[in-house]
Protein backbone atom coordinates (compact mmCIF):
# COMPACT_ATOMS: atom_id res chain seq x y z
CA UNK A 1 0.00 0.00 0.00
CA UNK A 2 1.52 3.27 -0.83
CA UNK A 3 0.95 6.54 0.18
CA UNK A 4 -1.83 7.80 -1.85
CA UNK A 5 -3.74 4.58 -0.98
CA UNK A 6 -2.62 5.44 3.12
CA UNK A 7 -4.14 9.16 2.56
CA UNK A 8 -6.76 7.89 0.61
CA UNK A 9 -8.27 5.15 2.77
CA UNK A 10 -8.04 7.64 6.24
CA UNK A 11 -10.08 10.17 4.40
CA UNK A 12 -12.79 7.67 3.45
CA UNK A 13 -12.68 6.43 6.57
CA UNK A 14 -12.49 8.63 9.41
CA UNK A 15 -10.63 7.56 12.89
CA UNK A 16 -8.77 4.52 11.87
CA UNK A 17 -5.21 4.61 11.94
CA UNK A 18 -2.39 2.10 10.94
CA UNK A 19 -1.56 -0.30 12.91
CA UNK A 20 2.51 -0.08 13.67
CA UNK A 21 2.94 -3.36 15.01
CA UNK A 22 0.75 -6.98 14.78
CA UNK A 23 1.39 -7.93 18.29
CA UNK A 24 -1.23 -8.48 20.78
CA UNK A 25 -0.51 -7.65 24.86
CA UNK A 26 -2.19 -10.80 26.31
CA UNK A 27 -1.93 -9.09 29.82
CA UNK A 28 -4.29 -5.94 28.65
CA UNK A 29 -7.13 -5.39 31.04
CA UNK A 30 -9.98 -5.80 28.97
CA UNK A 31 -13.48 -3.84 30.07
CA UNK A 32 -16.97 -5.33 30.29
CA UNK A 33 -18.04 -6.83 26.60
CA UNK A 34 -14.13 -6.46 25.05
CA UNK A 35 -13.35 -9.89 24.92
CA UNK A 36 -13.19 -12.28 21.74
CA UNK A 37 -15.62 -14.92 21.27
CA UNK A 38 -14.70 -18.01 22.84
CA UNK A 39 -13.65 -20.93 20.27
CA UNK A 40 -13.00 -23.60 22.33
CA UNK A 41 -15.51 -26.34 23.18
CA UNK A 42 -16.72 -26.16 26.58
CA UNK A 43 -18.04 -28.91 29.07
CA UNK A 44 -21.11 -26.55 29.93
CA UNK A 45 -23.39 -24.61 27.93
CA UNK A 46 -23.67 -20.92 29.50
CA UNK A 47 -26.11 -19.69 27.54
CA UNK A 48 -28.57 -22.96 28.56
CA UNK A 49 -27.38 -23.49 32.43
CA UNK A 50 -27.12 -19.17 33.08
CA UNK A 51 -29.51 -17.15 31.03
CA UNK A 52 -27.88 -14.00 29.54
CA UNK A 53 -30.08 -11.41 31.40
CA UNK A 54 -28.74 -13.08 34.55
CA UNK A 55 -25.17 -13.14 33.78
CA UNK A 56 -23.27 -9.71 35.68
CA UNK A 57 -22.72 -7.11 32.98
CA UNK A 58 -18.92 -6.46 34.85
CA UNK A 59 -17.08 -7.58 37.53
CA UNK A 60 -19.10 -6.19 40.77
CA UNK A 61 -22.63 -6.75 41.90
CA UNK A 62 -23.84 -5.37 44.65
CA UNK A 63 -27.05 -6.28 46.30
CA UNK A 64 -29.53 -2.54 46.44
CA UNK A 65 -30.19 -2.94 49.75
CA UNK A 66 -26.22 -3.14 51.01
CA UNK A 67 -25.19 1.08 52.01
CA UNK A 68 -22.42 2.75 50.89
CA UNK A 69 -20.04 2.38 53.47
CA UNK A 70 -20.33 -1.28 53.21
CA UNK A 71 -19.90 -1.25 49.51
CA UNK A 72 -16.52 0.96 49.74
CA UNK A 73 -15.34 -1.70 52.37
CA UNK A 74 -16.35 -4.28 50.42
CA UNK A 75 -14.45 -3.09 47.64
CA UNK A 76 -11.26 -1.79 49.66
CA UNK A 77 -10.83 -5.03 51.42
CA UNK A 78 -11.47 -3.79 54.49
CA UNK A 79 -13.82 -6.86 55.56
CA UNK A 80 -10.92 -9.47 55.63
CA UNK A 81 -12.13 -12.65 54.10
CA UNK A 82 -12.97 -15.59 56.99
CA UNK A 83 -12.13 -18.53 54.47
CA UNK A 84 -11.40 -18.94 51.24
CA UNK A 85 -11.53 -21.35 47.66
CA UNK A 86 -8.98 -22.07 45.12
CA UNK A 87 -10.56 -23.16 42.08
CA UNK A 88 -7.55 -22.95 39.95
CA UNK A 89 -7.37 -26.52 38.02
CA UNK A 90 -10.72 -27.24 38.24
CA UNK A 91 -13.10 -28.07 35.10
CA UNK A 92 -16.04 -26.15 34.92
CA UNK A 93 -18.47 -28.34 36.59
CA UNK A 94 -16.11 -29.34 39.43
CA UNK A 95 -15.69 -25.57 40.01
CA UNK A 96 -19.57 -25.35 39.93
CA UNK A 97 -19.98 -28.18 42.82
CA UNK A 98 -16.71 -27.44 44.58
CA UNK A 99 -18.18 -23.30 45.10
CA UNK A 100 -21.72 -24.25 46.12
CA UNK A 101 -20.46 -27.07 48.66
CA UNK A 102 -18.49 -24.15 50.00
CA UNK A 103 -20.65 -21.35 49.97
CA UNK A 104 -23.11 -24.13 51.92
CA UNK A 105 -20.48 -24.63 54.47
CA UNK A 106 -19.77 -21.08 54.55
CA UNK A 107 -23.32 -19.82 55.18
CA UNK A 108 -23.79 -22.71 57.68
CA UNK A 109 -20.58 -21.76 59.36
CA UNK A 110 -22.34 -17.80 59.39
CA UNK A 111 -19.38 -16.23 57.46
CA UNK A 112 -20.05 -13.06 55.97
CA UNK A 113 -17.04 -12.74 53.85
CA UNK A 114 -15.51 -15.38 51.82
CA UNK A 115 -13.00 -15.27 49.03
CA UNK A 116 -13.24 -16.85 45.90
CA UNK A 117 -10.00 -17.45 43.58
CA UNK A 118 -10.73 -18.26 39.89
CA UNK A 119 -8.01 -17.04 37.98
CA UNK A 120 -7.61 -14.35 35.20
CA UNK A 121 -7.69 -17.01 32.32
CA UNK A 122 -4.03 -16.01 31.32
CA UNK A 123 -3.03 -19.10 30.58
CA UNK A 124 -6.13 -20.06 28.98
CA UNK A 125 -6.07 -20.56 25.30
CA UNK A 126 -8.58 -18.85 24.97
CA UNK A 127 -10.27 -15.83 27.11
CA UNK A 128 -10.84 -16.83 31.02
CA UNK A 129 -13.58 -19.29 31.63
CA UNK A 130 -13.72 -19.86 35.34
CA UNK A 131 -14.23 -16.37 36.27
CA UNK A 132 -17.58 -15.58 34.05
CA UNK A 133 -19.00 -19.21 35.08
CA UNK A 134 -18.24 -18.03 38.71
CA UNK A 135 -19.78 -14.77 38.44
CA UNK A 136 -22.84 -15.92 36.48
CA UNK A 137 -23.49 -18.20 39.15
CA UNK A 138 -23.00 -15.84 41.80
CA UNK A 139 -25.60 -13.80 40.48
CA UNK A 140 -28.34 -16.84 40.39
CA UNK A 141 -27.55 -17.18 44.63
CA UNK A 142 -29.92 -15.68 46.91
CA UNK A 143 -27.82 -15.69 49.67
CA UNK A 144 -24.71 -13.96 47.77
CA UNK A 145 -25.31 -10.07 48.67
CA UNK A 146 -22.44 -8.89 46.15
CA UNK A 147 -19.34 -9.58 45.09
CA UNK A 148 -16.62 -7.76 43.95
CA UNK A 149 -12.70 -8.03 42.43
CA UNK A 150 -10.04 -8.76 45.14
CA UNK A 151 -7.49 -6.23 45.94
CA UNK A 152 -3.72 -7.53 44.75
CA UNK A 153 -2.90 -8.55 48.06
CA UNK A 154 -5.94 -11.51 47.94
CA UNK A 155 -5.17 -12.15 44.18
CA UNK A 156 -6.26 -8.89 42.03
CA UNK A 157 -8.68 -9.90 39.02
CA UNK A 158 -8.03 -13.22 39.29
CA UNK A 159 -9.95 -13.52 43.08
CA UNK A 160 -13.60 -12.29 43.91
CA UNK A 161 -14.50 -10.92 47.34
CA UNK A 162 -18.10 -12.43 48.13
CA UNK A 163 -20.55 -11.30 50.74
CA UNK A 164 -23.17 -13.46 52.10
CA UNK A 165 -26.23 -12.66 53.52
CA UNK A 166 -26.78 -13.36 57.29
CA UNK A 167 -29.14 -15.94 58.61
């Protein structure tokens, strides 16, 4: 492509600009509805087990009724988790069992703050699984009040904060 074709192609199309190099930063932060469509055959169907208009539209729910305050420690990580889940290297419907058998135990227990470590996906080949799956099922729990990234010190992205509701 020369020049003319360069100059004539931005004109026609306002806003696009050249690329300068082909290589893709796997470690971006992508925002809500960025990411690429998965490719890779999974073991559950989301769309059939979670509905779409119950799957989180980003990262943090929180329940209407929960005030401020409690949101901003929520968020900061001022409510120090009482127990906590690794999920890493589970398949999805292990992950599925192994989180409600835990938030079971953790409501019968009468935590209020639990942590919940999915991953980013980084390693995935494709875009992260367990942490959608997670949060769509989060969102179908009654007694889940909101939930919410981790700060880096609990694991960042790749952990949820989750708040249960009392009995």
């Amino acid at each position: 492509m020369n020049d003319d074709d360069e100059s004539e192609f931005a004109r026609l199309i306002p806003g696009v600009r050249r690329l300068h190099s082909d290589r893709i930063n796997t470690y971006a932060r992508r925002g809500p509805g960025k990411s690429p469509p998965r490719t890779r055959n999974r073991e559950i169907d989301l769309q059939t087990d979670f509905p779409a208009e119950s799957a989180p539209a980003h990262d943090t729910r929180f329940n209407s009724g929960l005030q401020k305050k409690l949101q901003r420690k929520i968020k900061q990580g001022a409510i120090r988790p009482e127990s906590s889940i690794d999920l890493h290297g589970y398949r999805q419907t292990e992950a599925l069992e192994a989180l409600e058998i835990f938030i079971t135990e953790a409501l019968q227990r009468r935590l209020r703050m639990v942590l919940v470590i999915h991953g980013q996906g980084y390693r995935s080949q494709t875009d992260a699984i367990l942490r959608p799956l997670v949060q769509r099922w989060l969102a179908n729990q009654p007694q889940v009040l909101a939930w919410c990234p981790a700060q880096a010190r609990d694991g960042a992205a790749g952990a949820s904060y989750v708040y249960l509701r009392s009995n």
